[in-house]
N, C-alpha and C. Protein backbone atom coordinates (compact mmCIF):
# COMPACT_ATOMS: atom_id res chain seq x y z
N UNK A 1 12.35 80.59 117.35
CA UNK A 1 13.25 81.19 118.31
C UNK A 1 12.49 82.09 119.30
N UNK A 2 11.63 82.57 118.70
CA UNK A 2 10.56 83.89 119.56
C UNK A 2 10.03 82.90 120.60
N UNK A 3 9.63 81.95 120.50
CA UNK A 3 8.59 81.45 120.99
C UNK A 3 9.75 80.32 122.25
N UNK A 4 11.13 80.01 121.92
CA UNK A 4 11.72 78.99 122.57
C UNK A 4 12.28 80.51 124.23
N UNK A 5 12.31 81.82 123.54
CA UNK A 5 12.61 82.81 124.15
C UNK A 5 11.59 83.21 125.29
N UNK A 6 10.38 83.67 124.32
CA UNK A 6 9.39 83.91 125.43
C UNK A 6 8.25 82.95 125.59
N UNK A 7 8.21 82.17 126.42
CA UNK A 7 7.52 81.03 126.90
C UNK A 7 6.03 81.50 127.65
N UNK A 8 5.26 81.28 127.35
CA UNK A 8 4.08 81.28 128.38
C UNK A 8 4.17 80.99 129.64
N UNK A 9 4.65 79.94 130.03
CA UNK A 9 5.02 79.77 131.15
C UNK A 9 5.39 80.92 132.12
N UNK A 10 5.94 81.74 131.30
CA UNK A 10 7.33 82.79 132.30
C UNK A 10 6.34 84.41 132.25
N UNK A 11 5.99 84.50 130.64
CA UNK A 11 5.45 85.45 130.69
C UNK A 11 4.44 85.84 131.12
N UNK A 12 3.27 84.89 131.28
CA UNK A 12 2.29 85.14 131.70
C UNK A 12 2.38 85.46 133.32
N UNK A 13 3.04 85.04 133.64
CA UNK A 13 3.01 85.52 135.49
C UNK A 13 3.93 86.82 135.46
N UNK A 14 4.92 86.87 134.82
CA UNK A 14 5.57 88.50 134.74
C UNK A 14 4.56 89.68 134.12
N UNK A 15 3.92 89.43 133.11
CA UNK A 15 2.60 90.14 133.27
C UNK A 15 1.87 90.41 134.10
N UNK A 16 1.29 89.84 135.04
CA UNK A 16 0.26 89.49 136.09
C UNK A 16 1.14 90.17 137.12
N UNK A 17 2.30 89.89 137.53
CA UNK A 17 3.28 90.51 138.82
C UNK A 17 3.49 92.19 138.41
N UNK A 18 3.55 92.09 136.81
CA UNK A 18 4.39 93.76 137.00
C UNK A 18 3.16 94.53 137.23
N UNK A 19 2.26 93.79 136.34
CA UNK A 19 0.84 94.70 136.69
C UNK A 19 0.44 95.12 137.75
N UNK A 20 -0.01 93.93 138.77
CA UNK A 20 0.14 94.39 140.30
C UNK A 20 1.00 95.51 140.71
N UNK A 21 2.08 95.32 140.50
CA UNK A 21 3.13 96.22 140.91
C UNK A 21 3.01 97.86 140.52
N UNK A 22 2.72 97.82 139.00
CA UNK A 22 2.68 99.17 138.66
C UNK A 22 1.23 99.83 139.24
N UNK A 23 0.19 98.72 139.27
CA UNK A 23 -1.37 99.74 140.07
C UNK A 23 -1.18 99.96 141.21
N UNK A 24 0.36 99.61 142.31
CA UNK A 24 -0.09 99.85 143.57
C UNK A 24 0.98 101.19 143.59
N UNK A 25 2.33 101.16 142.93
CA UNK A 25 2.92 102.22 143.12
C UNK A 25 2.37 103.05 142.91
N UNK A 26 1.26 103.13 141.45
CA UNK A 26 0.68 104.14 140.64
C UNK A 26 -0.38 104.54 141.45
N UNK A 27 -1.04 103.93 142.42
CA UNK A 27 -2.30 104.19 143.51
C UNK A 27 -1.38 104.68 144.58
N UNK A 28 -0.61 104.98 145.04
CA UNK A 28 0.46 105.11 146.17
C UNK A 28 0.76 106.80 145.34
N UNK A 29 0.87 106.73 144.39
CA UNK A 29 1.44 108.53 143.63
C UNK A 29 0.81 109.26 143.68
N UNK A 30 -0.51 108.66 142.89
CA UNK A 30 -1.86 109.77 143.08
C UNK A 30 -2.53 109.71 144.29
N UNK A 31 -2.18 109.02 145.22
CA UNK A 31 -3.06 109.75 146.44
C UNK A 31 -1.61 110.16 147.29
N UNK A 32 -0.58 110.80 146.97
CA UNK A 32 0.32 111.69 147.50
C UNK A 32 1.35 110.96 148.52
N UNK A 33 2.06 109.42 147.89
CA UNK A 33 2.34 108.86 149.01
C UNK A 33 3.96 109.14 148.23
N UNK A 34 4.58 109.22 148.56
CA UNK A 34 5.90 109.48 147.79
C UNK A 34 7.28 109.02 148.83
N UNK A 35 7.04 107.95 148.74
CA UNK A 35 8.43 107.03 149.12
C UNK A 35 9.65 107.08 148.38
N UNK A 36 10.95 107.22 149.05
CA UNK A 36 12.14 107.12 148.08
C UNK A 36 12.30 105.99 147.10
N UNK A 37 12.36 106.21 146.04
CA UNK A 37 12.52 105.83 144.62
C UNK A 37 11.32 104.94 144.13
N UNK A 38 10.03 105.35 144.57
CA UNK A 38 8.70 104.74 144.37
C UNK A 38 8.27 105.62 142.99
N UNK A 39 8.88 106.58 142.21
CA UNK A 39 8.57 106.80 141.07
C UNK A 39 9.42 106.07 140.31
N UNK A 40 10.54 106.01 140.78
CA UNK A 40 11.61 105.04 139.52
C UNK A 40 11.28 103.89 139.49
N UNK A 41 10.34 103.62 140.68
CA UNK A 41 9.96 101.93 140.62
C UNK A 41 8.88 101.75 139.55
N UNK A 42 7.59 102.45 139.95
CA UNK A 42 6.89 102.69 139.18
C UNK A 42 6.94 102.83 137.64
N UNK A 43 8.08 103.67 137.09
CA UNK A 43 8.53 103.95 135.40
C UNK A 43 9.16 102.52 135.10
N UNK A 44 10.17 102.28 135.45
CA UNK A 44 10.59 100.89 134.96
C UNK A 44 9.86 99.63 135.42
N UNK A 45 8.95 99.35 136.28
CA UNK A 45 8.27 98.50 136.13
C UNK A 45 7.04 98.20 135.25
N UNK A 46 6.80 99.84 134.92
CA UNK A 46 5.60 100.07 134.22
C UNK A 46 5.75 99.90 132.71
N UNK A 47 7.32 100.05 132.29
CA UNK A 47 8.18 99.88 130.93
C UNK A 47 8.42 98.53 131.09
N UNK A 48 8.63 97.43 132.02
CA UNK A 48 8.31 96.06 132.24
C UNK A 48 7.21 95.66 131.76
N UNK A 49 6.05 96.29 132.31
CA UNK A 49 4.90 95.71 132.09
C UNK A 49 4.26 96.04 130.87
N UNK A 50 4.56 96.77 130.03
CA UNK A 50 4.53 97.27 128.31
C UNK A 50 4.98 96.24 127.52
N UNK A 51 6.06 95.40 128.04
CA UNK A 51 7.12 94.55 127.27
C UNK A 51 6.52 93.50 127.19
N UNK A 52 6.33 92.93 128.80
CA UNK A 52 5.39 92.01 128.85
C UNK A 52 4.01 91.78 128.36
N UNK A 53 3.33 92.80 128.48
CA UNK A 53 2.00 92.80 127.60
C UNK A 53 2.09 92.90 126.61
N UNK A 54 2.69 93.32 125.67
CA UNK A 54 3.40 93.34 124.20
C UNK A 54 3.19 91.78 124.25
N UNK A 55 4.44 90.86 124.74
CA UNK A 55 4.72 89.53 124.37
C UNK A 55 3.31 89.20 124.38
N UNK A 56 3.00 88.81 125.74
CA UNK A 56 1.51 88.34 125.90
C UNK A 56 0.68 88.35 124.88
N UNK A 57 0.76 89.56 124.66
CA UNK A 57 -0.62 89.49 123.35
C UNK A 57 -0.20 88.87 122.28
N UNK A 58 1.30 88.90 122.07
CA UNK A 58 1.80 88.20 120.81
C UNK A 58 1.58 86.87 120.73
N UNK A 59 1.77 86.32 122.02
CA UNK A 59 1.77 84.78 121.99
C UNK A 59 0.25 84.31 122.38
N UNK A 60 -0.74 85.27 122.53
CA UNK A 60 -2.24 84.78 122.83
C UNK A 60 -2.78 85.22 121.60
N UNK A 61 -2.49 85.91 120.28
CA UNK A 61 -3.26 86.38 119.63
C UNK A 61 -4.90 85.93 118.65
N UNK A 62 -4.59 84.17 118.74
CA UNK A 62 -5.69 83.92 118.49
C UNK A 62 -7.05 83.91 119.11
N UNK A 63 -6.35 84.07 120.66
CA UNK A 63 -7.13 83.85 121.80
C UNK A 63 -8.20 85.25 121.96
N UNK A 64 -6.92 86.13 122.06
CA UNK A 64 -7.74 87.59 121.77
C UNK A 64 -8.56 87.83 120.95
N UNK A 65 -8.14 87.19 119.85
CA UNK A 65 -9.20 87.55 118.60
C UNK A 65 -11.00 86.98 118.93
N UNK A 66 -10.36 85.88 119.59
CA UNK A 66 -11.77 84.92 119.84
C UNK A 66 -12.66 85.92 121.15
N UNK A 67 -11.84 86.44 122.37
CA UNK A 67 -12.99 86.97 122.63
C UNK A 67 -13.13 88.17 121.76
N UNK A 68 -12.66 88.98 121.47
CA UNK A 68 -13.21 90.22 120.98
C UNK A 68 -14.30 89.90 119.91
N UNK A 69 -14.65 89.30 119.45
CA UNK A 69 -15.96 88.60 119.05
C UNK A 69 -17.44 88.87 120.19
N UNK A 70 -16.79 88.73 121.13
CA UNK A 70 -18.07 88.20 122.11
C UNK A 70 -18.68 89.98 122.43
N UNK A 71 -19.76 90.13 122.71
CA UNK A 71 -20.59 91.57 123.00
C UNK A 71 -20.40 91.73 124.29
N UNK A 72 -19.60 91.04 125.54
CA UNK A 72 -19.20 91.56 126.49
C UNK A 72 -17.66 92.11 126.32
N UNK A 73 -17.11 91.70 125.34
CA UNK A 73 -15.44 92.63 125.06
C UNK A 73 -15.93 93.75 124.18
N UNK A 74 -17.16 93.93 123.43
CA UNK A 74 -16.72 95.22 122.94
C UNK A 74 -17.83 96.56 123.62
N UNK A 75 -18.86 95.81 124.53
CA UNK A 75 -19.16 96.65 125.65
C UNK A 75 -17.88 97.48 126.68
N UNK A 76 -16.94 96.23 126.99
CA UNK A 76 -15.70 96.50 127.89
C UNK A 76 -14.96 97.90 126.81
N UNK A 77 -14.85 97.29 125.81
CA UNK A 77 -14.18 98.05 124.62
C UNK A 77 -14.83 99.43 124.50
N UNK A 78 -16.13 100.09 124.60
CA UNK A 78 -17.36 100.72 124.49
C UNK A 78 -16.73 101.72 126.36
N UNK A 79 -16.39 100.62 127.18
CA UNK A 79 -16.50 101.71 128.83
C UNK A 79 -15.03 102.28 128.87
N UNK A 80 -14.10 101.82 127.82
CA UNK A 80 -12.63 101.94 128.24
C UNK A 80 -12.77 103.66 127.33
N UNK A 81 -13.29 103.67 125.68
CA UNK A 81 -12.94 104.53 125.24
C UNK A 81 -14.00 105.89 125.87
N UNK A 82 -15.26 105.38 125.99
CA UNK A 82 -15.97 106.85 127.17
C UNK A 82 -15.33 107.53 128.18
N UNK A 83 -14.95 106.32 128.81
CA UNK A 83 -14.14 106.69 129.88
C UNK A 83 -12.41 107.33 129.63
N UNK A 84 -11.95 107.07 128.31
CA UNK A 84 -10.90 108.10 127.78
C UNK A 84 -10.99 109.29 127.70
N UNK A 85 -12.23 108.95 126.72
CA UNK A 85 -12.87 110.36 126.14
C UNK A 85 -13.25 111.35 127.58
N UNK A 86 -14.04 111.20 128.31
CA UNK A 86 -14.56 111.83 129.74
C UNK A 86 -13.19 112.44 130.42
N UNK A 87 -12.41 111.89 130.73
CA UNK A 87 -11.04 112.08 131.46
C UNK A 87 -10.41 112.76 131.05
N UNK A 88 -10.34 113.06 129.27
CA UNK A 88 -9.33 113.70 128.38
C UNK A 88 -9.91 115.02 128.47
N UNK A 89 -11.09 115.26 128.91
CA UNK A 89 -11.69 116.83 128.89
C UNK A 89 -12.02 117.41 130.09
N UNK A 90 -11.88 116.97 131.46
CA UNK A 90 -11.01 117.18 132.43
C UNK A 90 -9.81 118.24 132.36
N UNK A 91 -9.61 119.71 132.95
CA UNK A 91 -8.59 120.36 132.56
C UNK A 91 -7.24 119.60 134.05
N UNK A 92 -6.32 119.26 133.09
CA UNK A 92 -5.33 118.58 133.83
C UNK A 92 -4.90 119.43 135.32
N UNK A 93 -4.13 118.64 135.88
CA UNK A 93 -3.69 118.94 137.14
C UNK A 93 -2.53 119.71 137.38
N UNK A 94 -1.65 120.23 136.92
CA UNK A 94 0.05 120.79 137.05
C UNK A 94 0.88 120.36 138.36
N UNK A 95 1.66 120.17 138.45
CA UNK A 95 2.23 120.03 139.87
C UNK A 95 1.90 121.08 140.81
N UNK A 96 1.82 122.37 140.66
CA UNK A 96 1.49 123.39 141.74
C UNK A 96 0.01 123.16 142.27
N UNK A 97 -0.68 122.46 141.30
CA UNK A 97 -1.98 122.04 142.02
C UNK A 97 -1.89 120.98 143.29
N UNK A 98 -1.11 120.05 142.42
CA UNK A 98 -1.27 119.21 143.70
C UNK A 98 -0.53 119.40 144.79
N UNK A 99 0.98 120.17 144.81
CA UNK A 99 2.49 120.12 145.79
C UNK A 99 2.22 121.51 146.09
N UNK A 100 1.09 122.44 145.90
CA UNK A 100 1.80 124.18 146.40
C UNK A 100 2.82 124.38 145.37
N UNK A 101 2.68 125.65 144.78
CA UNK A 101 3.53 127.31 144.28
C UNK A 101 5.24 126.64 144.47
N UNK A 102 5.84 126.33 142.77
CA UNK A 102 7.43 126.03 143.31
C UNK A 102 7.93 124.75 143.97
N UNK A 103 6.57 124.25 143.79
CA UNK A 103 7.02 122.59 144.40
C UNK A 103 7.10 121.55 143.17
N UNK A 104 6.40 122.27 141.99
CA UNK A 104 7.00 121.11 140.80
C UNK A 104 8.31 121.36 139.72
N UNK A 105 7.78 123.05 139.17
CA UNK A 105 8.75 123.81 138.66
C UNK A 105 9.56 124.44 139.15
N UNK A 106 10.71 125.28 138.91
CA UNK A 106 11.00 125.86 139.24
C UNK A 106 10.26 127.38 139.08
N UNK A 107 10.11 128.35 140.30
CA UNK A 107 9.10 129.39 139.90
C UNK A 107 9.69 130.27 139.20
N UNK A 108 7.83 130.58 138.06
CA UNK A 108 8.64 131.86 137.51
C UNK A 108 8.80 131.48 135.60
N UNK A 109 9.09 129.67 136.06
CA UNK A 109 10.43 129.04 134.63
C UNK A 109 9.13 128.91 134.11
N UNK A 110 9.33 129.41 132.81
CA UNK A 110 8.71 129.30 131.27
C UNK A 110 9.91 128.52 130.62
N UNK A 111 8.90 127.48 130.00
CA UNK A 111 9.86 125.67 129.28
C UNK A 111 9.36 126.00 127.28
N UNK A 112 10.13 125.77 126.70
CA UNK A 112 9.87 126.08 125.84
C UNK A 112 9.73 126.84 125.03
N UNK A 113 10.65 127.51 125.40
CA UNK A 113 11.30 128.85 124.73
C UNK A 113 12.72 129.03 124.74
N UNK A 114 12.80 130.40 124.35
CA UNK A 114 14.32 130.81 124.04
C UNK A 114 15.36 131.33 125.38
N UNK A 115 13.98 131.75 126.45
CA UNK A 115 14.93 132.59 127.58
C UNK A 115 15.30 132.16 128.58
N UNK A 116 15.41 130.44 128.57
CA UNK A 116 16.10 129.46 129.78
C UNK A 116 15.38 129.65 130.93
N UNK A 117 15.85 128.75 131.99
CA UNK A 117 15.01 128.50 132.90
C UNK A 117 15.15 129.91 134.16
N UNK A 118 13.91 130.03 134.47
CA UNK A 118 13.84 131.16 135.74
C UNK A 118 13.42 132.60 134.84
N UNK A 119 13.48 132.60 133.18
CA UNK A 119 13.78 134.13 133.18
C UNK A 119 12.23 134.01 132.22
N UNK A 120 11.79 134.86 131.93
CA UNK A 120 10.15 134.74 131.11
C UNK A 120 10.76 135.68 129.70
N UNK A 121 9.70 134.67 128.77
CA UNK A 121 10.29 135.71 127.09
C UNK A 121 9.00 136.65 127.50
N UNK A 122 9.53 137.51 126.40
CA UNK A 122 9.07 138.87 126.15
C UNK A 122 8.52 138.71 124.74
C-alpha cells in the first residue's frame, strides 16, 4: 500500500521542486528580502520538503546504503558535521541584530518567566 501511495515517479520530483523552493525563499530571508507571506511559504514548504525527503529515503534505502559505503559520502559526511560543529559555536544572531532595537521583540519583554510580556522579573 506504501509503495502503490508513494510512487517514485511523483516523489522524486516533489523532492527536487520543494527543495529548490525552500533554498531560494531561505536565501531571500537571510539576506533581508522579506516579501509578503515569503516566511509562510518558506515553513510549509520546508515541512513539504521533510515529508518528502522522509519518503525518498524510504523508498531509496538500499540505494543509500550503497553509496554511503563509498569514501567520497563519508568525506561529504566528515564536511557536513565540521561544518555543524563550526556554525554551532558562532554566538547566534537575535532579531535586534539583524532588524534594529524592538523590531523582533517586543522591547523591554523578558519570555519565560512569570511577569508577562513588557514587564521584567525581579
Amino acid at each position: 500500500m506504501f509503495n502503490t501511495i508513494c510512487r517514485k515517479s511523483w516523489v522524486s520530483p516533489l523532492t527536487a521542486f520543494s527543495f529548490v523552493a525552500v533554498g531560494a525563499t531561505g536565501t531571500l530571508l537571510l539576506f533581508g528580502v522579506h516579501l509578503p507571506a515569503i516566511k509562510g511559504i518558506h515553513e510549509w514548504l520546508g515541512l513539504l520538503f521533510v515529508i518528502a525527503g522522509l519518503v525518498h529515503v524510504i523508498l531509496n534505502w538500499r540505494t543509500l546504503l550503497s553509496y554511503l559505503t563509498a569514501p567520497s559520502a563519508l568525506a561529504a559526511l566528515a564536511v557536513v558535521v565540521v561544518l555543524g560543529i563550526l556554525l554551532s559555536a558562532i554566538p547566534g544572531e537575535g532579531p535586534e541584530h539583524r532588524f534594529g532595537p524592538g523590531m523582533g521583540h517586543r522591547e523591554g519583554a523578558v519570555y519565560g518567566t512569570s511577569a508577562g510580556p513588557g514587564l521584567r522579573a525581579e
